[in-house]
PDB file of N, CA and C in Angstrom:
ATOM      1  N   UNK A   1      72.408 100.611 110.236  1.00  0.00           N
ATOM      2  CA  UNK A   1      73.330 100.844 109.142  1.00  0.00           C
ATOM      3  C   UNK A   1      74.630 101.400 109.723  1.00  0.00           C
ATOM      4  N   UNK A   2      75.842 100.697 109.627  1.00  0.00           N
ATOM      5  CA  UNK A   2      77.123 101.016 109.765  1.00  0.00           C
ATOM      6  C   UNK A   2      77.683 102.410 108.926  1.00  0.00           C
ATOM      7  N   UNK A   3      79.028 103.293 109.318  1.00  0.00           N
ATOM      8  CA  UNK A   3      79.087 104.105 108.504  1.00  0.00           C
ATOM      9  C   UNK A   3      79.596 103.551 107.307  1.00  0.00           C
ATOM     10  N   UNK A   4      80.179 102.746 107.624  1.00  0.00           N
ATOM     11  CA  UNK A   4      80.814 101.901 106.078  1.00  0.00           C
ATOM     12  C   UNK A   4      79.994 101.628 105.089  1.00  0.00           C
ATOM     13  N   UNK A   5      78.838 101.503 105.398  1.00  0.00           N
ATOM     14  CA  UNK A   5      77.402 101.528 104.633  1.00  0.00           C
ATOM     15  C   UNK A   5      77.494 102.692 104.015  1.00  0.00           C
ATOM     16  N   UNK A   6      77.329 103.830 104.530  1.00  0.00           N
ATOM     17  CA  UNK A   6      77.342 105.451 104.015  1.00  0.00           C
ATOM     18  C   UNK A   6      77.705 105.672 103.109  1.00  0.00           C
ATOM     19  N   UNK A   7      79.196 105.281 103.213  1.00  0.00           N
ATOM     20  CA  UNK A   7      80.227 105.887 102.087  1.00  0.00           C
ATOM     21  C   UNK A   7      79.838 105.591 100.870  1.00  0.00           C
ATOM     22  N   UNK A   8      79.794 106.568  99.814  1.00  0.00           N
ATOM     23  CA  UNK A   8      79.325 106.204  98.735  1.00  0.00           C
ATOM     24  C   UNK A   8      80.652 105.871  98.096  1.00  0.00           C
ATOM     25  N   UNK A   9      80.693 104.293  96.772  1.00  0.00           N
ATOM     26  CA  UNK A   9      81.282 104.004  96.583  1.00  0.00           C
ATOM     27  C   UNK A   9      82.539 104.924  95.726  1.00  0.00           C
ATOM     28  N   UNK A  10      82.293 105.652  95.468  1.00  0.00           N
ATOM     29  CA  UNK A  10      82.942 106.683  94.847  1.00  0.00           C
ATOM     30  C   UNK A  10      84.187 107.394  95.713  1.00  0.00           C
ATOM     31  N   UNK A  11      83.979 107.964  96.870  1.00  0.00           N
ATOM     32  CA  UNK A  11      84.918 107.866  98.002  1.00  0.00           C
ATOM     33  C   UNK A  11      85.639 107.261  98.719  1.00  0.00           C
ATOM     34  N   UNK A  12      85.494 106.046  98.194  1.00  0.00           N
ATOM     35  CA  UNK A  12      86.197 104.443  98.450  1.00  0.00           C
ATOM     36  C   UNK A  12      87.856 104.710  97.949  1.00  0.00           C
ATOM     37  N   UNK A  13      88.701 104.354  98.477  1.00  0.00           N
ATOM     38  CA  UNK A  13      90.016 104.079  98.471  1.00  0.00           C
ATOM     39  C   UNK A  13      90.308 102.671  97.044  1.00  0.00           C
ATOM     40  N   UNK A  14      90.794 103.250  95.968  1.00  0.00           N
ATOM     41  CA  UNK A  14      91.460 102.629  95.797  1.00  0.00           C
ATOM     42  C   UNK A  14      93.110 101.507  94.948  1.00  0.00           C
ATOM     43  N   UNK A  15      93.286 100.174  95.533  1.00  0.00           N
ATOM     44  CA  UNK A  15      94.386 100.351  95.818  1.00  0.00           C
ATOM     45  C   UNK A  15      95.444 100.590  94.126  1.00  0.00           C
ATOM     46  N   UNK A  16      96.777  99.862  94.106  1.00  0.00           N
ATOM     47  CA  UNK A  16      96.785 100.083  92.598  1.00  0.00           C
ATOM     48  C   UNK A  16      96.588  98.444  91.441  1.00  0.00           C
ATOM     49  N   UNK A  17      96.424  97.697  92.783  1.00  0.00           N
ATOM     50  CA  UNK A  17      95.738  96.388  92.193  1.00  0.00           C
ATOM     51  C   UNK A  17      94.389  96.765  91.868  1.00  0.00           C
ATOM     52  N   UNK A  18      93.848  96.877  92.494  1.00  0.00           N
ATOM     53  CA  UNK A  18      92.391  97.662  92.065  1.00  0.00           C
ATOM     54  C   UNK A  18      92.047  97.978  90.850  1.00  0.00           C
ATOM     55  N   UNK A  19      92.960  98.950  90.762  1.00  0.00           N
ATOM     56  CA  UNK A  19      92.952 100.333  89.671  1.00  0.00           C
ATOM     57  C   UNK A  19      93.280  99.406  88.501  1.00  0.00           C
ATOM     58  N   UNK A  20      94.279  98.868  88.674  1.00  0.00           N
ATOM     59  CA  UNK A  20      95.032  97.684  87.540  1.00  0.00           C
ATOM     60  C   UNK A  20      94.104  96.704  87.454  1.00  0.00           C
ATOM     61  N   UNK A  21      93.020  96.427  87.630  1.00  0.00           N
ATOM     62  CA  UNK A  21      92.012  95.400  86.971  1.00  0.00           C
ATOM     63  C   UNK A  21      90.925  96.304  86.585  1.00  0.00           C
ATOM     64  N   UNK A  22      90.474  97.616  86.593  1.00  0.00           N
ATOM     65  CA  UNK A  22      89.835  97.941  85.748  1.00  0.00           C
ATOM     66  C   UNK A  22      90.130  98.568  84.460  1.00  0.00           C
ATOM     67  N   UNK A  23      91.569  98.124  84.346  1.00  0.00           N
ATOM     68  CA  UNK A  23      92.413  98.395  82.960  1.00  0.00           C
ATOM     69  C   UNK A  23      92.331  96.828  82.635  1.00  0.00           C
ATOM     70  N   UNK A  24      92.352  95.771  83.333  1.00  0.00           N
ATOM     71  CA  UNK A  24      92.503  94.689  82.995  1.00  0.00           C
ATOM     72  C   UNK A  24      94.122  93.953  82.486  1.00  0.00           C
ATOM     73  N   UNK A  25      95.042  94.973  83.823  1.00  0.00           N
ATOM     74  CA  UNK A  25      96.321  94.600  83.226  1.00  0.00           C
ATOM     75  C   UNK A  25      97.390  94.576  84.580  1.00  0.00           C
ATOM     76  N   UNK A  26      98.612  94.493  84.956  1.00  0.00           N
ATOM     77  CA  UNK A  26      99.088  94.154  86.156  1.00  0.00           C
ATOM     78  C   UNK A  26      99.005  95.583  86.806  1.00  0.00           C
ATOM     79  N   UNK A  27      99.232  95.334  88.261  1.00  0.00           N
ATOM     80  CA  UNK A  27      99.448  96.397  89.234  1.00  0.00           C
ATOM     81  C   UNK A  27     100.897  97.162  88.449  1.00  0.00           C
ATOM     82  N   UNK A  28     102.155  96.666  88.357  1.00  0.00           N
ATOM     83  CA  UNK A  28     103.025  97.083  87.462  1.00  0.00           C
ATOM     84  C   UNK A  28     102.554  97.958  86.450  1.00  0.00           C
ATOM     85  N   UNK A  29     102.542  97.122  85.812  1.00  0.00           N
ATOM     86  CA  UNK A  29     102.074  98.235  84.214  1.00  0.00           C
ATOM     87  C   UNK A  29     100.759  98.840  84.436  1.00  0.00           C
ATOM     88  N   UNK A  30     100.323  99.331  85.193  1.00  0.00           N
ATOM     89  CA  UNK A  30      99.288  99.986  85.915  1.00  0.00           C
ATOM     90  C   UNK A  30     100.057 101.594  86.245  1.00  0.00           C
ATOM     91  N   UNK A  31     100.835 101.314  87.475  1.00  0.00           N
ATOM     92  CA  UNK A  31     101.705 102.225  87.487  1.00  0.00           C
ATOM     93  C   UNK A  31     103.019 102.732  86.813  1.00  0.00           C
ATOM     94  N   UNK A  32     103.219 101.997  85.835  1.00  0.00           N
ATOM     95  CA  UNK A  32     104.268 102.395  85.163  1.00  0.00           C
ATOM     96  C   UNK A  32     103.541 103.199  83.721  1.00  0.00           C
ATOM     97  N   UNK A  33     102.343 102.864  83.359  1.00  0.00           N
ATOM     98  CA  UNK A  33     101.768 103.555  82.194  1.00  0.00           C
ATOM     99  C   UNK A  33     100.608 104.443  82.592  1.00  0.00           C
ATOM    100  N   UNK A  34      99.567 104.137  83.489  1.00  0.00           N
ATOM    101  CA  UNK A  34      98.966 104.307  83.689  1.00  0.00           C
ATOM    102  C   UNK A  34      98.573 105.570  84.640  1.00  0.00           C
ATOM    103  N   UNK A  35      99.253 105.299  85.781  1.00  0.00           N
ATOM    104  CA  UNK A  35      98.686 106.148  86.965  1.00  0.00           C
ATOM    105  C   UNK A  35     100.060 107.430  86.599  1.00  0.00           C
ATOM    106  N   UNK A  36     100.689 107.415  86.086  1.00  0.00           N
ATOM    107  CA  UNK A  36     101.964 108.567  86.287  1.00  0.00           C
ATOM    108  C   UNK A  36     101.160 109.504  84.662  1.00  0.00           C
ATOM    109  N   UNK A  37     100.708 109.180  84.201  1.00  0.00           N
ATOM    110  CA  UNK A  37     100.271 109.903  83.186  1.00  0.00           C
ATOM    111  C   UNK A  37      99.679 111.337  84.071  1.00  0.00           C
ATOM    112  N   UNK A  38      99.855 112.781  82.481  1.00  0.00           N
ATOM    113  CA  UNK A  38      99.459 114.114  83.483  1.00  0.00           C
ATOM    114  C   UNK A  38      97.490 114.050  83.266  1.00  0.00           C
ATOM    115  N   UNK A  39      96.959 114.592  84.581  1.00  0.00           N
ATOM    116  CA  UNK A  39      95.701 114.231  84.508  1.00  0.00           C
ATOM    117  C   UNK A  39      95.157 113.025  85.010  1.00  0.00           C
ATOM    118  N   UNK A  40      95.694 112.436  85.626  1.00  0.00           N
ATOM    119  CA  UNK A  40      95.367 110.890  85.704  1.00  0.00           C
ATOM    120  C   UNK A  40      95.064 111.458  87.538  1.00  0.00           C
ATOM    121  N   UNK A  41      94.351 111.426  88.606  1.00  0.00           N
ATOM    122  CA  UNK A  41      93.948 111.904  89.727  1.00  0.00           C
ATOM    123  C   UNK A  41      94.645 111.504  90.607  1.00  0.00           C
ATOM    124  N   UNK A  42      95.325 112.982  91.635  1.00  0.00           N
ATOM    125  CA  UNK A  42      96.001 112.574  92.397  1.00  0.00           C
ATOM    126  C   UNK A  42      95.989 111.450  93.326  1.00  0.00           C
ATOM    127  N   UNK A  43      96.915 110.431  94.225  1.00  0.00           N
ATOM    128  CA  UNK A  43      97.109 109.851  94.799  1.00  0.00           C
ATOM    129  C   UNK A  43      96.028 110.286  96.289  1.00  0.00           C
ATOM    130  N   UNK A  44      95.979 109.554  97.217  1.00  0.00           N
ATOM    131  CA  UNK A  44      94.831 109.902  98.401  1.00  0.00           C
ATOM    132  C   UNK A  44      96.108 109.416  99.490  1.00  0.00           C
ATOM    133  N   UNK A  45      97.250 107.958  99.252  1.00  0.00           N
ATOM    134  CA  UNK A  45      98.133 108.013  99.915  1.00  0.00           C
ATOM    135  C   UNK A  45      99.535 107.241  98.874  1.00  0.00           C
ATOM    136  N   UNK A  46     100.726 107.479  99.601  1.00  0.00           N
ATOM    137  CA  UNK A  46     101.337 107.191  98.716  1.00  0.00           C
ATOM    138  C   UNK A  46     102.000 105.377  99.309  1.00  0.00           C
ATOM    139  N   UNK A  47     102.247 105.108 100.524  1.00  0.00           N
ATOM    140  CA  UNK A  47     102.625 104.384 101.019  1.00  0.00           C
ATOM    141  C   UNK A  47     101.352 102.882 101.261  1.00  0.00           C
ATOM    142  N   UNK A  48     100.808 102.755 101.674  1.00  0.00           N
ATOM    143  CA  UNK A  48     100.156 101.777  99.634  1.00  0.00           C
ATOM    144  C   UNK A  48      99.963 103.168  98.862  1.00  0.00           C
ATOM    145  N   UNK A  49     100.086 103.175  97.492  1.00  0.00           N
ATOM    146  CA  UNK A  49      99.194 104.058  96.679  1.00  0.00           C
ATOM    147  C   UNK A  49      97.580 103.757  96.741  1.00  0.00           C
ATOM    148  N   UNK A  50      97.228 104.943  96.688  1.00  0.00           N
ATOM    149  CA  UNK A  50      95.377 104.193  96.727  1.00  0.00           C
ATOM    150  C   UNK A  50      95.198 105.763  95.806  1.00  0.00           C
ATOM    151  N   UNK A  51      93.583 105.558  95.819  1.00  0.00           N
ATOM    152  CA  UNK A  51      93.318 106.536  94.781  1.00  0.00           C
ATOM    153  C   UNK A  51      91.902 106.478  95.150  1.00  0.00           C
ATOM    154  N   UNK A  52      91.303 107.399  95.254  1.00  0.00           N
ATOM    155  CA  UNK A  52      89.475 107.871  95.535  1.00  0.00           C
ATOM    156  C   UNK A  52      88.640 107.149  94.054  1.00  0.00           C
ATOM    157  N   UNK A  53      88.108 106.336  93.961  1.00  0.00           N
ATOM    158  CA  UNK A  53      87.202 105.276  93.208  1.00  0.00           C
ATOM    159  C   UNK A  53      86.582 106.164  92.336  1.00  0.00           C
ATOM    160  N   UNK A  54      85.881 107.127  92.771  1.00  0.00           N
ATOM    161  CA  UNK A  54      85.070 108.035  91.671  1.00  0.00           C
ATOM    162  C   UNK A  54      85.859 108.645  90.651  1.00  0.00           C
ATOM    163  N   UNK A  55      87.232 108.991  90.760  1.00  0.00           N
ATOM    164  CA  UNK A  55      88.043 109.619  90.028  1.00  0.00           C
ATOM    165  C   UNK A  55      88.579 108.683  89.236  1.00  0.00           C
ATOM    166  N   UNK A  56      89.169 107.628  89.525  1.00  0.00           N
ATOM    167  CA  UNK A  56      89.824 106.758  88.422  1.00  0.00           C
ATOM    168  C   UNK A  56      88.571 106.443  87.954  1.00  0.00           C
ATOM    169  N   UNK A  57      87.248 106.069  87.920  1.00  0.00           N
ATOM    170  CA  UNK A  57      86.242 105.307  87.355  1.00  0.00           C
ATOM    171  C   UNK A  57      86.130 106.405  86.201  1.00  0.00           C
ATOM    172  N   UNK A  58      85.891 107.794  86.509  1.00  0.00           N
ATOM    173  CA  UNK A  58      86.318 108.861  85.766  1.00  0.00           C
ATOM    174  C   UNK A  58      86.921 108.631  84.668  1.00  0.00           C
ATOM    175  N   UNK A  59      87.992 108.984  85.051  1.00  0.00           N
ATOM    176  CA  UNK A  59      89.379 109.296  84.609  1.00  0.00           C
ATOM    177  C   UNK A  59      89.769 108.058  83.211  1.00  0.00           C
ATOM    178  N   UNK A  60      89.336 106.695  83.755  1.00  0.00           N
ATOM    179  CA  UNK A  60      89.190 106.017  82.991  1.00  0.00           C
ATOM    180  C   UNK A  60      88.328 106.040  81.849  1.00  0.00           C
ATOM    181  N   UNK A  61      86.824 105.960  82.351  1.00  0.00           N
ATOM    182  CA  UNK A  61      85.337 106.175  81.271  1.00  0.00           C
ATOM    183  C   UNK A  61      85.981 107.281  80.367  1.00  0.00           C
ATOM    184  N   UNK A  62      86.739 108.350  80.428  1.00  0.00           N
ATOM    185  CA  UNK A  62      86.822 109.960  79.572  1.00  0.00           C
ATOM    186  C   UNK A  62      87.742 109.327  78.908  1.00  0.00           C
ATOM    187  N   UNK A  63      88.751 108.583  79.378  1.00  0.00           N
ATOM    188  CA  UNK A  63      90.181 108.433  78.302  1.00  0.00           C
ATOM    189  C   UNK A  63      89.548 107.185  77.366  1.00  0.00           C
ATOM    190  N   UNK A  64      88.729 105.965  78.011  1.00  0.00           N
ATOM    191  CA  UNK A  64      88.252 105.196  76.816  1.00  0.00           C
ATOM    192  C   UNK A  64      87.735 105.742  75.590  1.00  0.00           C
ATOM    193  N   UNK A  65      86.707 107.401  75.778  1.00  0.00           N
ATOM    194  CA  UNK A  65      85.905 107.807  74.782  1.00  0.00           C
ATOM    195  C   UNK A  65      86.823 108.005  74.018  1.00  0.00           C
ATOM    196  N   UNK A  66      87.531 108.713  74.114  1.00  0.00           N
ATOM    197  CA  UNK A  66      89.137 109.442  73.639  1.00  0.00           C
ATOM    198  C   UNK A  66      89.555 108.802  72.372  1.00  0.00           C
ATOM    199  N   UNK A  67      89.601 107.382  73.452  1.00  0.00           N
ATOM    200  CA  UNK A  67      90.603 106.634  72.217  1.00  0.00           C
ATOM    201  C   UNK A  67      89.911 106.199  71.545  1.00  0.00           C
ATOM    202  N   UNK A  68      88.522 106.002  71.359  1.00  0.00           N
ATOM    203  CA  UNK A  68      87.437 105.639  70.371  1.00  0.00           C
ATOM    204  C   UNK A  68      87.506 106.530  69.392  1.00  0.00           C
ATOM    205  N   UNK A  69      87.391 107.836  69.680  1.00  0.00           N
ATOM    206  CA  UNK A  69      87.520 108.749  68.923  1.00  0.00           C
ATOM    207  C   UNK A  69      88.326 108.873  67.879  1.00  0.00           C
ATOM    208  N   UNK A  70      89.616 108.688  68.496  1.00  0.00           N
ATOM    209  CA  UNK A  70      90.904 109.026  67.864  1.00  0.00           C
ATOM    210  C   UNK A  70      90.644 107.530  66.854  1.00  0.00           C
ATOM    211  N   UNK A  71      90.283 106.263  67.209  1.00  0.00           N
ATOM    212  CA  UNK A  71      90.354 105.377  66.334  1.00  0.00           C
ATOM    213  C   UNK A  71      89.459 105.500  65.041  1.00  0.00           C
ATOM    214  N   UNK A  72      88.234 106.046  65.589  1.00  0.00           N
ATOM    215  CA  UNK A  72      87.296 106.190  64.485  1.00  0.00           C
ATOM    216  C   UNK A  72      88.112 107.245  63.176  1.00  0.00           C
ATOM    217  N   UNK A  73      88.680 108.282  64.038  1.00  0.00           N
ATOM    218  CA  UNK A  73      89.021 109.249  63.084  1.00  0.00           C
ATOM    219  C   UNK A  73      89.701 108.831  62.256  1.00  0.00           C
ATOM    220  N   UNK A  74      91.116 108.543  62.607  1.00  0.00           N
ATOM    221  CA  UNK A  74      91.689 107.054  62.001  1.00  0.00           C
ATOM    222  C   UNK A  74      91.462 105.935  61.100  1.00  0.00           C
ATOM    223  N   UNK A  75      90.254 105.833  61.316  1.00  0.00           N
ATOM    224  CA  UNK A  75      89.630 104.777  60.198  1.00  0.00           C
ATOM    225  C   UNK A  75      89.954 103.245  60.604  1.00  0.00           C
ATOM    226  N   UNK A  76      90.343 103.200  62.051  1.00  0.00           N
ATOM    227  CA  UNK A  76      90.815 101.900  62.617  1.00  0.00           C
ATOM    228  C   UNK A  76      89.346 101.205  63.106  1.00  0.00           C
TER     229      UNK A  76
END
């Protein structure tokens, strides 16, 4: 087993194409709505941007409940 094996996927790098398909929307409007928001997990580098996998998977799953919420309350 390689260490690349090890790493649990969660500690994985990643990039802001990445990040922008588990919104299901461009690398652009990824970072222009998305990643600059407050709370949203710091950067890991800035020159590509990348981002630690466990945190946006996070970061994402908590803000979907959110907006469920807010819709239900809503009556949407």
């Amino acid at each position: 087993m390689t260490v690349a094996e090890k790493v649990p996927w969660t500690e994985l790098a990643l990039s802001a194409a990445e990040c922008a398909e588990l919104w299901g929307i461009t690398p652009e409007h990824f970072l222009a709505t998305v990643a600059c928001k407050p709370g949203f997990p710091d950067r890991l580098t800035f020159k590509p941007a990348t981002w630690r996998a466990g945190e946006v998977v996070e970061y994402r799953n908590s803000n979907r409940q959110n907006a469920r919420r807010t819709a239900r309350a809503d009556g949407k």
